[in-house]
C-alpha atoms as a PDB file:
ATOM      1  CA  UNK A   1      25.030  32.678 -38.174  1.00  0.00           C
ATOM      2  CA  UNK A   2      23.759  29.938 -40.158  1.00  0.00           C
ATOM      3  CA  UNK A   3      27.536  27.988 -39.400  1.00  0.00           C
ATOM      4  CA  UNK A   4      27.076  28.444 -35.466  1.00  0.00           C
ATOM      5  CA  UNK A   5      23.451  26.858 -36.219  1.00  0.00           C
ATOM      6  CA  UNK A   6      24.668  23.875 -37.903  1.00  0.00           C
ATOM      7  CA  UNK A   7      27.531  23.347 -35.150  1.00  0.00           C
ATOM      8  CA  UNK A   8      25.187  23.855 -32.885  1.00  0.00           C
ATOM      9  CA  UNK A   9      22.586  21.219 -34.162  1.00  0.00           C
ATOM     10  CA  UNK A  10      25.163  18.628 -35.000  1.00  0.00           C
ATOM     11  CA  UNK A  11      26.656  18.970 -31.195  1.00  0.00           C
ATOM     12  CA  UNK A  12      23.369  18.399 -29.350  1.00  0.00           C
ATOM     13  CA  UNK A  13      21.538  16.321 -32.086  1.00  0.00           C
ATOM     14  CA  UNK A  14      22.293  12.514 -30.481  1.00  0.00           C
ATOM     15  CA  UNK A  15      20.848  14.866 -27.292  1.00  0.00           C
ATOM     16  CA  UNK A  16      17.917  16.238 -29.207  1.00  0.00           C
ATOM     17  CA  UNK A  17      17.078  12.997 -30.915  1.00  0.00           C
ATOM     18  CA  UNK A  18      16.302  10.734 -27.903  1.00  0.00           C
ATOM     19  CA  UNK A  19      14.319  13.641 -26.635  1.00  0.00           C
ATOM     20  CA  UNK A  20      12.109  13.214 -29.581  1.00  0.00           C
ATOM     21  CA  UNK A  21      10.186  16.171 -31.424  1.00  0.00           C
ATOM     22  CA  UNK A  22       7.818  18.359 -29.870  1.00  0.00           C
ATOM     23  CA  UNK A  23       4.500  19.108 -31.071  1.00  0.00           C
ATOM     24  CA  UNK A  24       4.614  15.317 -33.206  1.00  0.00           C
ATOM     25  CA  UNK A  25       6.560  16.794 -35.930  1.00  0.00           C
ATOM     26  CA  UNK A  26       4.050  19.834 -36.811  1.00  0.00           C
ATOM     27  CA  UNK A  27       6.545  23.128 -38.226  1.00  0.00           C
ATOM     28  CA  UNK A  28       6.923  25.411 -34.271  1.00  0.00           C
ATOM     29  CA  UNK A  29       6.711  28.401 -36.464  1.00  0.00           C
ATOM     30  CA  UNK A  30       3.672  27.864 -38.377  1.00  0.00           C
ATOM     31  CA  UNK A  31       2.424  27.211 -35.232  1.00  0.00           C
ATOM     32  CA  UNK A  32       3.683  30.184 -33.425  1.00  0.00           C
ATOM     33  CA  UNK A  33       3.550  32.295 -36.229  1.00  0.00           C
ATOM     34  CA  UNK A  34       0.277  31.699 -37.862  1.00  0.00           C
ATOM     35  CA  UNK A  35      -1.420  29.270 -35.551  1.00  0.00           C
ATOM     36  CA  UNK A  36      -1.919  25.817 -38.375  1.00  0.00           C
ATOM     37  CA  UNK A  37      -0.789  22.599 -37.561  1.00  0.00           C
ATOM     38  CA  UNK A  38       1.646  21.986 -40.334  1.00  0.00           C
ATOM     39  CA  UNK A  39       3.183  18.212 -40.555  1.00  0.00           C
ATOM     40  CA  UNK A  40       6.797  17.919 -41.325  1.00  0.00           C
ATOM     41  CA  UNK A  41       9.079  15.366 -41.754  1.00  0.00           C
ATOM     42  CA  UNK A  42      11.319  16.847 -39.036  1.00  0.00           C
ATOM     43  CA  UNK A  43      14.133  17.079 -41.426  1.00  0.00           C
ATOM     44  CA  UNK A  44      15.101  20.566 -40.241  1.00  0.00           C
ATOM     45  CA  UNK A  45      15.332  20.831 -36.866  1.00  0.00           C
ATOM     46  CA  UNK A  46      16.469  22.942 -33.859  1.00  0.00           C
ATOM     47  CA  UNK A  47      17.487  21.592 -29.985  1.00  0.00           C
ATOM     48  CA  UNK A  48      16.387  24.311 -27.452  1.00  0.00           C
ATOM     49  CA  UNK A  49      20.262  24.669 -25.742  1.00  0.00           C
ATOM     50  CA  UNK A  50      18.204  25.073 -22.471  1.00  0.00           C
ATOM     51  CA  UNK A  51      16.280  22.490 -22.701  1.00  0.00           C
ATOM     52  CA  UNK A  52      16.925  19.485 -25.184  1.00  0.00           C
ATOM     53  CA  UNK A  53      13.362  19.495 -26.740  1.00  0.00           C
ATOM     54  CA  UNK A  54      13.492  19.277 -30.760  1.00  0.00           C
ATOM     55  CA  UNK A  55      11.415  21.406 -32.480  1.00  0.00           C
ATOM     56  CA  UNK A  56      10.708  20.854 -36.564  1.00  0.00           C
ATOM     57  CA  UNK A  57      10.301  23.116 -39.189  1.00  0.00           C
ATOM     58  CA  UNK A  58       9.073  23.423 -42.507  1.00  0.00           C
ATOM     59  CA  UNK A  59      12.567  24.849 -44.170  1.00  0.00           C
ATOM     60  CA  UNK A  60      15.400  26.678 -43.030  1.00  0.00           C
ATOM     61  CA  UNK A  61      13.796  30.481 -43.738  1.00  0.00           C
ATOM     62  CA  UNK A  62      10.945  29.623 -40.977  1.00  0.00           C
ATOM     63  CA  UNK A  63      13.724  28.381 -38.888  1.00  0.00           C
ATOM     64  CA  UNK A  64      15.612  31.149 -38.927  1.00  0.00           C
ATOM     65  CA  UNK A  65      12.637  33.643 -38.219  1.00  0.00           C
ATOM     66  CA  UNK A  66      11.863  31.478 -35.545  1.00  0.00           C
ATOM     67  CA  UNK A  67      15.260  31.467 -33.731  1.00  0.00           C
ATOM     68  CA  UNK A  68      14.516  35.573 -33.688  1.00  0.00           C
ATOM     69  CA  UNK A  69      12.955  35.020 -30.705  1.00  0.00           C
ATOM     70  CA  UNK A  70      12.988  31.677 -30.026  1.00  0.00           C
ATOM     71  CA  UNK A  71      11.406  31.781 -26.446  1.00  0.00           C
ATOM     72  CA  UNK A  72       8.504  33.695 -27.335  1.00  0.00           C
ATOM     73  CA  UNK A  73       7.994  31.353 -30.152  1.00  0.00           C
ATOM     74  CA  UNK A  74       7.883  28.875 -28.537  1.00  0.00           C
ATOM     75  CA  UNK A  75       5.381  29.875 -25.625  1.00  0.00           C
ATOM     76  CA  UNK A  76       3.454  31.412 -28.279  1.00  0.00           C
ATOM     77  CA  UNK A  77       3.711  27.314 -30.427  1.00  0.00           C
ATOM     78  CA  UNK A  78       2.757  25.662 -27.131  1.00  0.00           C
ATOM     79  CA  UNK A  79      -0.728  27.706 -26.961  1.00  0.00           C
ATOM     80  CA  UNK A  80      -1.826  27.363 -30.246  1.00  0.00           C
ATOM     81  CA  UNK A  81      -0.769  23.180 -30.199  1.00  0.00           C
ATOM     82  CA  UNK A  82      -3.156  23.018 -26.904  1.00  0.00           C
ATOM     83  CA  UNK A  83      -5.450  23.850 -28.821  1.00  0.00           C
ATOM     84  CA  UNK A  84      -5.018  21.593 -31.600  1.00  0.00           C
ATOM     85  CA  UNK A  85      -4.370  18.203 -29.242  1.00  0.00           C
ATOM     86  CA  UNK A  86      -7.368  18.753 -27.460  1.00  0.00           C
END
């Protein structure tokens, strides 16, 4: 799994990377997961296949519970950072 992640990154990164990040480089899943703004340096990241946005994380364990259920994460990411950009 971890393989078809990095293959998967490195194929729509130059994608992904003009998109920019979403939520200005705050981890999705602590977000999501425990609704804090956490800045990261966006050096582990993740390119919604759907979409193109770039979402960063923290380190590769958060990623990987995030990419569980990545769709519901990421609705549940976009509440909580409404509430933090207001």
């Amino acid at each position: 799994m971890r393989v078809f992640l990095l293959l998967l990154a490195l194929v729509v990164s130059a994608a992904a990377h003009a998109a920019g990040e979403q939520f200005k480089g705050s981890c999705a899943y602590g977000l999501s997961e425990f609704g804090v703004d956490v800045k990261t340096d966006c050096s582990i990241r993740w390119a919604d296949p759907a979409t193109g946005k770039v979402y960063c994380f923290g380190n590769e364990e958060v990623l990987g519970k995030f990419l569980q259920d990545p769709a519901t994460n990421i609705r549940k990411a976009e509440l909580t950072y409404a509430r933090y950009s207001k």
